[in-house]
Protein backbone atom coordinates (compact mmCIF):
# COMPACT_ATOMS: atom_id res chain seq x y z
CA UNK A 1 -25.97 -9.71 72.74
CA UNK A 2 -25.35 -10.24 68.99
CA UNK A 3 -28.56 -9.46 66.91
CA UNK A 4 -29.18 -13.03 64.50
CA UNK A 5 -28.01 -12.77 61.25
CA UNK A 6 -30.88 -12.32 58.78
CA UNK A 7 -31.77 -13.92 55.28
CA UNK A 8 -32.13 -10.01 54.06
CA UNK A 9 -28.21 -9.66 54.59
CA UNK A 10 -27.39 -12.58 53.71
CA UNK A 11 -28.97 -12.15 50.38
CA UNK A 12 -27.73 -8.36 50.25
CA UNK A 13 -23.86 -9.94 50.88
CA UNK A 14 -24.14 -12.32 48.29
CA UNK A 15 -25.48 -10.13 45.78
CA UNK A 16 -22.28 -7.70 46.43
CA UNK A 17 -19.74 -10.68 46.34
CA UNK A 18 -21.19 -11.20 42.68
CA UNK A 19 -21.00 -7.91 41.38
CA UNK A 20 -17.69 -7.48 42.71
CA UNK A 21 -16.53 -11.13 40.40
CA UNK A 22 -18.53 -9.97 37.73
CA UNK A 23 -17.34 -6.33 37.59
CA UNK A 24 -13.37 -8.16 37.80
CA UNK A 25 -14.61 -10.75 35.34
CA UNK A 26 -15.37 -8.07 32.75
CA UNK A 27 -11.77 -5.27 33.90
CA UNK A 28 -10.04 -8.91 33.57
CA UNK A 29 -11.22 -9.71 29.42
CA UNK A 30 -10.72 -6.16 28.72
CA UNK A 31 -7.24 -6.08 29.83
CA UNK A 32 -6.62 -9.34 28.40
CA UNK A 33 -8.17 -8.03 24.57
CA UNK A 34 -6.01 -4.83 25.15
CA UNK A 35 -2.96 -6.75 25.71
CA UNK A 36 -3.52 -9.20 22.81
CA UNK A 37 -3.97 -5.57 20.43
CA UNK A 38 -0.90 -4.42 21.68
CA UNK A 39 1.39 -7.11 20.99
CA UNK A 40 -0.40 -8.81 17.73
CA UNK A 41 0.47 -6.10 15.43
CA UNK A 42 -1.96 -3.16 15.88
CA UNK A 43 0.29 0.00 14.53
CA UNK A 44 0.76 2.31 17.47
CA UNK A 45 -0.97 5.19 17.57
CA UNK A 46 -2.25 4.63 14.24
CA UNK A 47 -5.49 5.41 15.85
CA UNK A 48 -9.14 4.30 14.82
CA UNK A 49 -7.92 3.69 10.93
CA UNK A 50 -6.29 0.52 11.86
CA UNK A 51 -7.50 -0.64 14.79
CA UNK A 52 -9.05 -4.64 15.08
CA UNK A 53 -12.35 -3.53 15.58
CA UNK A 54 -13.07 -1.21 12.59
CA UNK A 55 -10.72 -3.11 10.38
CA UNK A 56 -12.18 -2.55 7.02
CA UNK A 57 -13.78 -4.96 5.03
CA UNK A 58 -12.80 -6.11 1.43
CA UNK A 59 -15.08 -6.34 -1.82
CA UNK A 60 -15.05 -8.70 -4.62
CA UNK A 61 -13.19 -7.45 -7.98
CA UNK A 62 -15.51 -6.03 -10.58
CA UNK A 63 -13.43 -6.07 -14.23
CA UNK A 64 -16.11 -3.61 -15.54
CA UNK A 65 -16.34 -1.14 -12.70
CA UNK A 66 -12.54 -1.06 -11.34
CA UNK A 67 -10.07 -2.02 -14.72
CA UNK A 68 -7.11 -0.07 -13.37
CA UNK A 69 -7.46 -2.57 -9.68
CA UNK A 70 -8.59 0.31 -7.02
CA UNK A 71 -12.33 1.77 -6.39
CA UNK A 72 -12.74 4.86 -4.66
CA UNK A 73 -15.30 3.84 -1.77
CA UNK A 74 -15.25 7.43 -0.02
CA UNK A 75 -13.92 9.69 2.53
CA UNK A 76 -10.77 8.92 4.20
CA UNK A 77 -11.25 7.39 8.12
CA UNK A 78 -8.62 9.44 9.55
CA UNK A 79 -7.06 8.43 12.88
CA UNK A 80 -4.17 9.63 15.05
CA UNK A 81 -1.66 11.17 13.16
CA UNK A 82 1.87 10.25 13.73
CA UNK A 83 4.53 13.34 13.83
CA UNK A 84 5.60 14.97 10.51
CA UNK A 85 7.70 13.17 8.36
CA UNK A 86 7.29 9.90 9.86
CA UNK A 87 5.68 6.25 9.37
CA UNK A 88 4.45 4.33 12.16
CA UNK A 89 4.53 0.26 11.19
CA UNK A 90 2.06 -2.28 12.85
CA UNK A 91 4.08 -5.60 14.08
CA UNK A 92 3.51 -8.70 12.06
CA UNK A 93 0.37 -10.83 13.52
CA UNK A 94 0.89 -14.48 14.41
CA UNK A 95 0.35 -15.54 10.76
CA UNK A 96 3.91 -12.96 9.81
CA UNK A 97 1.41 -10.94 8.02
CA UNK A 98 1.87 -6.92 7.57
CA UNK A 99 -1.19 -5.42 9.29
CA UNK A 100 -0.44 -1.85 8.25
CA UNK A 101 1.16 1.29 7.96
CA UNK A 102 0.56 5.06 8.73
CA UNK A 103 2.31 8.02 7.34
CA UNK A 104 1.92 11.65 7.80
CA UNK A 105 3.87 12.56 4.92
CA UNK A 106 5.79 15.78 4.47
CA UNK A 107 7.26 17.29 1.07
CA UNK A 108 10.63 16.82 2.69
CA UNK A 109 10.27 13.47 3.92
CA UNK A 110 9.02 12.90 0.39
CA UNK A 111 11.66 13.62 -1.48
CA UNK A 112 14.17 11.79 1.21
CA UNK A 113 12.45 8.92 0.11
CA UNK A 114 12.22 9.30 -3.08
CA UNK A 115 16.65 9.94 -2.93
CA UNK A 116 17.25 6.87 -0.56
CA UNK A 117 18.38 4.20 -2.61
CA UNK A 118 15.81 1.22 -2.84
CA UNK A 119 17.11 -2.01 -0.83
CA UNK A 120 17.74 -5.20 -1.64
CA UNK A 121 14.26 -7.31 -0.58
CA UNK A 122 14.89 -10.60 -2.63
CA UNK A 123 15.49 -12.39 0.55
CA UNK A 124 12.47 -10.78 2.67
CA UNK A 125 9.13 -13.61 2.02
CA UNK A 126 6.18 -11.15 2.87
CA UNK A 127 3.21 -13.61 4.26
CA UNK A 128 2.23 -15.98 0.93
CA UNK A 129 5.09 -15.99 -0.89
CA UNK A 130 6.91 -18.70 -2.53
CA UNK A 131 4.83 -19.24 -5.74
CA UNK A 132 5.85 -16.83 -7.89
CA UNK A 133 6.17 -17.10 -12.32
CA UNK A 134 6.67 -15.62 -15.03
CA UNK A 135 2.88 -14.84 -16.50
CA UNK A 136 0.67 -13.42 -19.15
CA UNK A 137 -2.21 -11.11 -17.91
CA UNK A 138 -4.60 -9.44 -20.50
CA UNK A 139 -4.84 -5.75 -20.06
CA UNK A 140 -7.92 -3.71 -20.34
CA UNK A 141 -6.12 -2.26 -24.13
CA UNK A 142 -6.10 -5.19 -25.48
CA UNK A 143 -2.06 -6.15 -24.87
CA UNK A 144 -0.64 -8.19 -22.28
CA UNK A 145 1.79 -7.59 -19.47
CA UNK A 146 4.52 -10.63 -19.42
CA UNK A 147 6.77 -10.64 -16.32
CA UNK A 148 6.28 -12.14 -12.43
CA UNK A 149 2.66 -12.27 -11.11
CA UNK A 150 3.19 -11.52 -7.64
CA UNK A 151 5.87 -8.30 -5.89
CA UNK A 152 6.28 -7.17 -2.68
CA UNK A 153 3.99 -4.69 -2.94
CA UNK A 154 4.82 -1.66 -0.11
CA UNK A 155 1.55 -0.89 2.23
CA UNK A 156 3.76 3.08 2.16
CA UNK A 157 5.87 3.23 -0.84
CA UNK A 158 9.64 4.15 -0.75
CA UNK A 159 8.75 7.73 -2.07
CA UNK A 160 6.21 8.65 0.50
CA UNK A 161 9.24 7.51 3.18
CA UNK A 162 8.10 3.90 3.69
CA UNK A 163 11.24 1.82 4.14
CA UNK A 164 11.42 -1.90 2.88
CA UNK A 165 10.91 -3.84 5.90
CA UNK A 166 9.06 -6.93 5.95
CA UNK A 167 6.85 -5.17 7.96
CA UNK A 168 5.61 -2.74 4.71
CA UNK A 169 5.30 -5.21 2.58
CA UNK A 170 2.81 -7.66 1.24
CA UNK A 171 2.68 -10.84 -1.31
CA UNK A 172 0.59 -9.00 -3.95
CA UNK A 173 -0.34 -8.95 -7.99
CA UNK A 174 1.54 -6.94 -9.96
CA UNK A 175 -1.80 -5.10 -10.98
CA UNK A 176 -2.35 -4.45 -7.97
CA UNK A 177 0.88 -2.60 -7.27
CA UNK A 178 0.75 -0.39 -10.38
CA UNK A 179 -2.46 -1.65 -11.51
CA UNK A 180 -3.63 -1.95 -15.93
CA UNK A 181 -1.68 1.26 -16.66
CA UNK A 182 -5.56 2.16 -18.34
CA UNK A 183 -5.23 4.78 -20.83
CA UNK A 184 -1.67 5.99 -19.40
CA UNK A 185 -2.94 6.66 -15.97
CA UNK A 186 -1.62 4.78 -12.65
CA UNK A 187 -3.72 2.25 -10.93
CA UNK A 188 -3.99 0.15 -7.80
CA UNK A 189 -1.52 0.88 -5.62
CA UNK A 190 0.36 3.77 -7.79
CA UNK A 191 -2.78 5.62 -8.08
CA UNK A 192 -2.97 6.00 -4.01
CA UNK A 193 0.38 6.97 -4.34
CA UNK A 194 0.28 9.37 -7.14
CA UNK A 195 -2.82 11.62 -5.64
CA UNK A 196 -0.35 12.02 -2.18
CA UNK A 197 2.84 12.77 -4.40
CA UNK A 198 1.11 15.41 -7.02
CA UNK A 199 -0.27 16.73 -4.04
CA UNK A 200 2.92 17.64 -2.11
CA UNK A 201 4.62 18.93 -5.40
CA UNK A 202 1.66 22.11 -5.43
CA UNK A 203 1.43 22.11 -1.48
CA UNK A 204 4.78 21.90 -0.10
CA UNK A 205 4.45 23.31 3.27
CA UNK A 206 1.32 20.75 3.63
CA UNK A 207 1.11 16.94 5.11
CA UNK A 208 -0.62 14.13 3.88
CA UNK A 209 -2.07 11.22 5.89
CA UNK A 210 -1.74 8.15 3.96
CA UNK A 211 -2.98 5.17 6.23
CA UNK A 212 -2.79 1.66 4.67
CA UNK A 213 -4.24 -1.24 5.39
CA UNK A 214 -4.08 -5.26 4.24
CA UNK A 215 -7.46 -6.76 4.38
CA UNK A 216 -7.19 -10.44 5.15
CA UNK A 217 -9.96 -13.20 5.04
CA UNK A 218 -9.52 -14.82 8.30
CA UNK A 219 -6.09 -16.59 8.64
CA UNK A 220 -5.11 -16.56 4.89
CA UNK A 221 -1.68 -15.42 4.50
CA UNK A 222 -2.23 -13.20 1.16
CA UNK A 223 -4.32 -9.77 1.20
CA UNK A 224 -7.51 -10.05 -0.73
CA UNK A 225 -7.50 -5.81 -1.01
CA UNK A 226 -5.56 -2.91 0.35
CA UNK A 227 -7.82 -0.11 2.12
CA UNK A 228 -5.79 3.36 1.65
CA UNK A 229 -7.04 6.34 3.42
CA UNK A 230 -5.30 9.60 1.86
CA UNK A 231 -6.35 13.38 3.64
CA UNK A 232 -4.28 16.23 2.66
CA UNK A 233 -4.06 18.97 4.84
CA UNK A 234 -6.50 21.17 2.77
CA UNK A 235 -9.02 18.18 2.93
CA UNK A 236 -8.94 18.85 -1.32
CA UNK A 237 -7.74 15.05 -1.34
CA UNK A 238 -9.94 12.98 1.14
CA UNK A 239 -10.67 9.19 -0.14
CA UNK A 240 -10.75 6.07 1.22
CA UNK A 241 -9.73 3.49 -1.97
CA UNK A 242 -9.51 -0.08 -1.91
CA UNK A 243 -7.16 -1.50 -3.96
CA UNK A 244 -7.65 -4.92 -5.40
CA UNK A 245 -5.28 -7.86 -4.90
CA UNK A 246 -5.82 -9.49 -8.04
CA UNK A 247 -5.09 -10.49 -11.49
CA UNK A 248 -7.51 -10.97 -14.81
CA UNK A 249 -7.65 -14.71 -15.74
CA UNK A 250 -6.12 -15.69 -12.57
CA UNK A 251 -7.28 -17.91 -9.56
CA UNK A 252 -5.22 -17.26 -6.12
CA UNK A 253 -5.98 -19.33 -3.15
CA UNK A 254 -5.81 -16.30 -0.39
CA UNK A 255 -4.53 -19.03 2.34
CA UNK A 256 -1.09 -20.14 0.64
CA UNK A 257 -0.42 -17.87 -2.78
CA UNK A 258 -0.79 -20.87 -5.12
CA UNK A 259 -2.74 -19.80 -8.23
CA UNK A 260 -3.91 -21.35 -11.32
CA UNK A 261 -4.61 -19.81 -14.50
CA UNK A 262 -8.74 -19.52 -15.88
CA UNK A 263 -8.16 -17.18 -19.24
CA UNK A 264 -4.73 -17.73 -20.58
CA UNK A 265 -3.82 -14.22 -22.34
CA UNK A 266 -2.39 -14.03 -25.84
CA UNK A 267 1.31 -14.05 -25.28
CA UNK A 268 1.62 -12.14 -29.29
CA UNK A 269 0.00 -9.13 -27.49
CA UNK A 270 2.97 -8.51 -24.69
CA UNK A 271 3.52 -5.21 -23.88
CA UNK A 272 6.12 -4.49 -21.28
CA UNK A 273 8.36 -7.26 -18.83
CA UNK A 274 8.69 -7.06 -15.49
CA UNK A 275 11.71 -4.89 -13.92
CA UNK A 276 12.48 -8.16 -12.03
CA UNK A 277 12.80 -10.44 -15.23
CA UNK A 278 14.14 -8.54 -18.06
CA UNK A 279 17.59 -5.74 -18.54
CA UNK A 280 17.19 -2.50 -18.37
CA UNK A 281 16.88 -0.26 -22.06
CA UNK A 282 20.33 0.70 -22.83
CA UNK A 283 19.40 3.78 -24.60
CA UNK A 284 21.32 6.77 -23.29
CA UNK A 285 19.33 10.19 -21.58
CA UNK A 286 19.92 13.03 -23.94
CA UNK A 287 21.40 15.85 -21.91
CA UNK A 288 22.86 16.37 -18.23
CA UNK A 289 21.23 15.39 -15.02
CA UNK A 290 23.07 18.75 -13.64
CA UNK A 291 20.69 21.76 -13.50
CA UNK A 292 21.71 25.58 -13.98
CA UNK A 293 19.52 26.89 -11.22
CA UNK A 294 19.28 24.00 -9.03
CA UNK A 295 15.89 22.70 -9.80
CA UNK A 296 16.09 18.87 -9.71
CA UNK A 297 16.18 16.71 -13.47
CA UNK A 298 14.79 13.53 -14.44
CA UNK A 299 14.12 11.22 -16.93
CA UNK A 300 11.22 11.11 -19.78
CA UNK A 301 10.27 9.36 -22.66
CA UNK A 302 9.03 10.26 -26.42
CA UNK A 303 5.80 8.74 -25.63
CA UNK A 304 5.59 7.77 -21.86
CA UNK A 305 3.28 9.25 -19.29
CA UNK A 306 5.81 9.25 -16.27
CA UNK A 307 9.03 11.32 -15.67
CA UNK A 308 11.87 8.94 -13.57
CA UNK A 309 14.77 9.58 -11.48
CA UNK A 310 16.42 6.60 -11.96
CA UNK A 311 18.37 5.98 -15.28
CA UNK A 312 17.93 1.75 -14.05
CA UNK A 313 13.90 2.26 -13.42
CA UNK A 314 12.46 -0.85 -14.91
CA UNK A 315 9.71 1.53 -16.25
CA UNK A 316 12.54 2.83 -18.82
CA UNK A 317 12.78 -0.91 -20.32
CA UNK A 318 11.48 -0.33 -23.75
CA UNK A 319 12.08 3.47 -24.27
CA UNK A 320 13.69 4.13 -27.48
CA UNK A 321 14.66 8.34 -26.58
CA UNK A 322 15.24 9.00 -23.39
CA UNK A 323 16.13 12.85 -21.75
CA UNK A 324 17.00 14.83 -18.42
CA UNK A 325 14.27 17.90 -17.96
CA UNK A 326 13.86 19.66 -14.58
CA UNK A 327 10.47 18.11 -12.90
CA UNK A 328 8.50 21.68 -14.00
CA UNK A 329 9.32 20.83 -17.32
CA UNK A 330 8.43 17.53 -16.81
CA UNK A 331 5.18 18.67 -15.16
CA UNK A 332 4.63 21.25 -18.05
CA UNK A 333 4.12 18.23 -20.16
CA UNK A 334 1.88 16.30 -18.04
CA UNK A 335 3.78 13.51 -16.92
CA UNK A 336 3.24 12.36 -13.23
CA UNK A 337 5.97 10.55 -11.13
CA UNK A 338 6.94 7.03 -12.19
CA UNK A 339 5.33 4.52 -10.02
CA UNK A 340 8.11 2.16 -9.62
CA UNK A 341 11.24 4.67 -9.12
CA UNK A 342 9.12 7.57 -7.51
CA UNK A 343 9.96 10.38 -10.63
């Protein structure tokens, strides 16, 4: 004879049936957010540098404090490392935005970027784009830059071996690719750059882990900043800088790429064009690019602070003397690699 069921196991089933729904409630969002990272654009195996929930946030520009466009905010956040020699891309979100790029760069893979020959991007629109000019911005020497406002700015530039997909590219300032060029040194985006590049010129059996970042308010389609973690092998280079997505006396609306102008510059104070609105210098480089020993040559100036390896660099604009040195002569005089051909 079957005992009656009691109120005790009744109670004691229920109280299962609930933890089992509640415990499949919770496996059923987590798969759900895990498929959602994997498919918006997280960069994979990029690690805990990029991922959605420790996505970096951006601070306002400070004129006074950052001039050159980048801040050093402190030690890299290093996550998994792709193999040598390689970049690992995130996919574009929703919005076609870049949502990063991670590099463990090599001295070899350096210098295959730095040969490849740059290609054509005029028909790739990163996120944003569509309202570029011609414009004026004050620099922090008192002279004014005259050319576009906006470039495709690469998240991992051509010479670390970042290709030119849409995918490494954002909608960004042209002071905050190369930033003020303050007393002769590199900013925003060129300073990153430089620190991984110098590096693998004295450390050439080293790597470099060069993480970047677009840091994006909400669903606007343009970057307000660029976080850039760089950790050489050594750990003698290990910073996390953001780089600022801006321009002095301008206003961009972050959700289209429309701007308007607050401080018009003087326009009598121009000091260089940009390499996508003006011809290249046709002064001649003194010399041969062909080396006795072997030793790669490039390009410098009378008075410039970079060495180039492209005779068409729009860096070489407005030299007047131009030559071909081997880079240890080039080093020897303290230039650093150009910013916008690689050196």
């Amino acid at each position: 004879m079957r005992r009656p069921i009691t109120f005790k196991q009744v109670a004691k089933t229920l109280v299962a049936v609930l933890l089992t729904l509640a415990i499949g409630f919770v496996i059923g969002v987590l798969a759900i957010r895990l498929y959602v990272a994997s498919n918006v654009g997280e960069p994979t195996g990029a690690g805990e540098a990029t991922s959605a929930s420790t996505r970096p946030a951006y601070s306002a520009w400070d004129e006074d404090e950052s001039p050159n466009y980048y801040r050093v905010v402190g030690k890299a956040h290093v996550g998994t490392k792709p193999p040598k020699g390689t970049v690992v891309y995130g996919k574009l979100d929703a919005l076609g935005r870049a949502t990063g790029a991670v590099a463990l760069v090599t001295y070899d893979s350096m210098e295959e970027g730095r040969a490849r020959s740059r290609e054509d991007t005029s028909d790739l629109y990163p996120s944003g784009w569509g309202h570029n000019e011609e414009v004026d911005i004050a620099l922090p020497d008192g002279t004014v830059y005259h050319g576009f406002l906006f470039n495709r700015s690469h998240l991992v530039a051509k010479s670390l071996g970042g290709d030119d997909g849409l995918h490494n590219l954002i909608c960004a300032t042209r002071t905050q690719n190369v930033g003020a060029n303050l007393d002769g040194y590199d900013g925003g985006m060129a300073y990153c750059e430089s620190l991984a590049r110098l590096w693998l010129m004295r450390h050439k059996d080293g790597t470099v882990y060069y993480a970047a970042m677009p840091a994006y308010e909400g669903d606007e389609l343009v970057a307000r900043s660029v976080i850039v973690d760089i950790r050489s092998s050594d750990g003698s280079v290990d910073s996390r800088i953001e780089v600022y997505n801006t321009a002095k006396g301008f206003e961009i609306d972050y959700a289209t790429g429309a701007f308007s102008i607050t401080e018009p510059a003087a326009p009598e104070l121009r000091k260089q064009a940009s390499p996508e609105a003006s011809s290249v210098s046709e002064v001649v480089p003194e010399g041969t690019p062909e080396s006795e020993n072997g030793e790669r040559k490039v390009i410098v100036t009378g008075s410039g602070e970079a060495y180039h390896h492209d005779e068409n660099c729009g860096g070489l604009e407005n030299a007047r003397s131009m030559e071909w040195v081997t880079v240890s002569e080039a080093e020897g005089m303290g230039r650093h690699p150009c910013s916008i051909c690689g050196g």
